[in-house]
Protein backbone atom coordinates (compact mmCIF):
# COMPACT_ATOMS: atom_id res chain seq x y z
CA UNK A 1 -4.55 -6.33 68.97
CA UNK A 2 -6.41 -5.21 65.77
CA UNK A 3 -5.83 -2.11 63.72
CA UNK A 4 -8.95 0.69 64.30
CA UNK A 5 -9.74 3.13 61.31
CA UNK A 6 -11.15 6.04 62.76
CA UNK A 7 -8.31 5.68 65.35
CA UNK A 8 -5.71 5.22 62.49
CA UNK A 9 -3.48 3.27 65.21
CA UNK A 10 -2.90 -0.62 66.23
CA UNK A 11 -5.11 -0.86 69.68
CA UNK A 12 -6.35 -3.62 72.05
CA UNK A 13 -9.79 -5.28 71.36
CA UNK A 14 -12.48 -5.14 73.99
CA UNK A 15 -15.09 -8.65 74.22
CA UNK A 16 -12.91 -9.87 71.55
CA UNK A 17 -14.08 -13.20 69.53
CA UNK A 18 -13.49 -15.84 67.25
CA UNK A 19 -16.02 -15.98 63.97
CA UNK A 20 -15.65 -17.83 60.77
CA UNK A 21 -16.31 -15.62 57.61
CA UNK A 22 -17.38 -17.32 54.10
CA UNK A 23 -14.73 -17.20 51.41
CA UNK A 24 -13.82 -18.66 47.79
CA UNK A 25 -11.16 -20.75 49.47
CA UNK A 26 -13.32 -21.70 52.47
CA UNK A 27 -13.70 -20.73 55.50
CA UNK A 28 -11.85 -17.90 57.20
CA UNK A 29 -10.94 -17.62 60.82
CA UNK A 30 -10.87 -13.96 62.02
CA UNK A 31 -11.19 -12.13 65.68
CA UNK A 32 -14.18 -9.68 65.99
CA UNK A 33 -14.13 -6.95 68.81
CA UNK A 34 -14.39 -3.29 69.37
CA UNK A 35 -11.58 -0.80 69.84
CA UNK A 36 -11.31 0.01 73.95
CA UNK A 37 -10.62 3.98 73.54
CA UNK A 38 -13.84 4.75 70.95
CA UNK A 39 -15.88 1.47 70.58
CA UNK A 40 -15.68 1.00 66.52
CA UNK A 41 -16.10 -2.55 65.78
CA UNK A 42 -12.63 -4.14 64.36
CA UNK A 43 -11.87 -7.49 62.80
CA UNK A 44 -8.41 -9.36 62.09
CA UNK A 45 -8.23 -11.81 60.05
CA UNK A 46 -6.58 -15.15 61.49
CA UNK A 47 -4.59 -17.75 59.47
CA UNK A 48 -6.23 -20.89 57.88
CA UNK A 49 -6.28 -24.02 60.29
């Protein structure tokens, strides 16, 4: 589940995946997919490991 902006409402990701994004702290896990009713890509951010 991520949160889409054009759709303005919490929805399912589609070919969801893990990625790692640069940070001050470190490293930051997050999921990367795209929303299954219009296809805008979405991210949510993950907690640290």
């Amino acid at each position: 589940m991520g949160y889409c902006v054009k759709c303005r409402d919490k929805r399912p990701m589609k070919g969801a995946t893990e990625v790692s994004m640069p940070g001050k702290g470190g490293e930051r896990r997050a999921m990367k997919g795209n929303c299954e009713k219009c296809g805008t890509g979405m991210y949510r951010i993950l907690g640290k490991k």
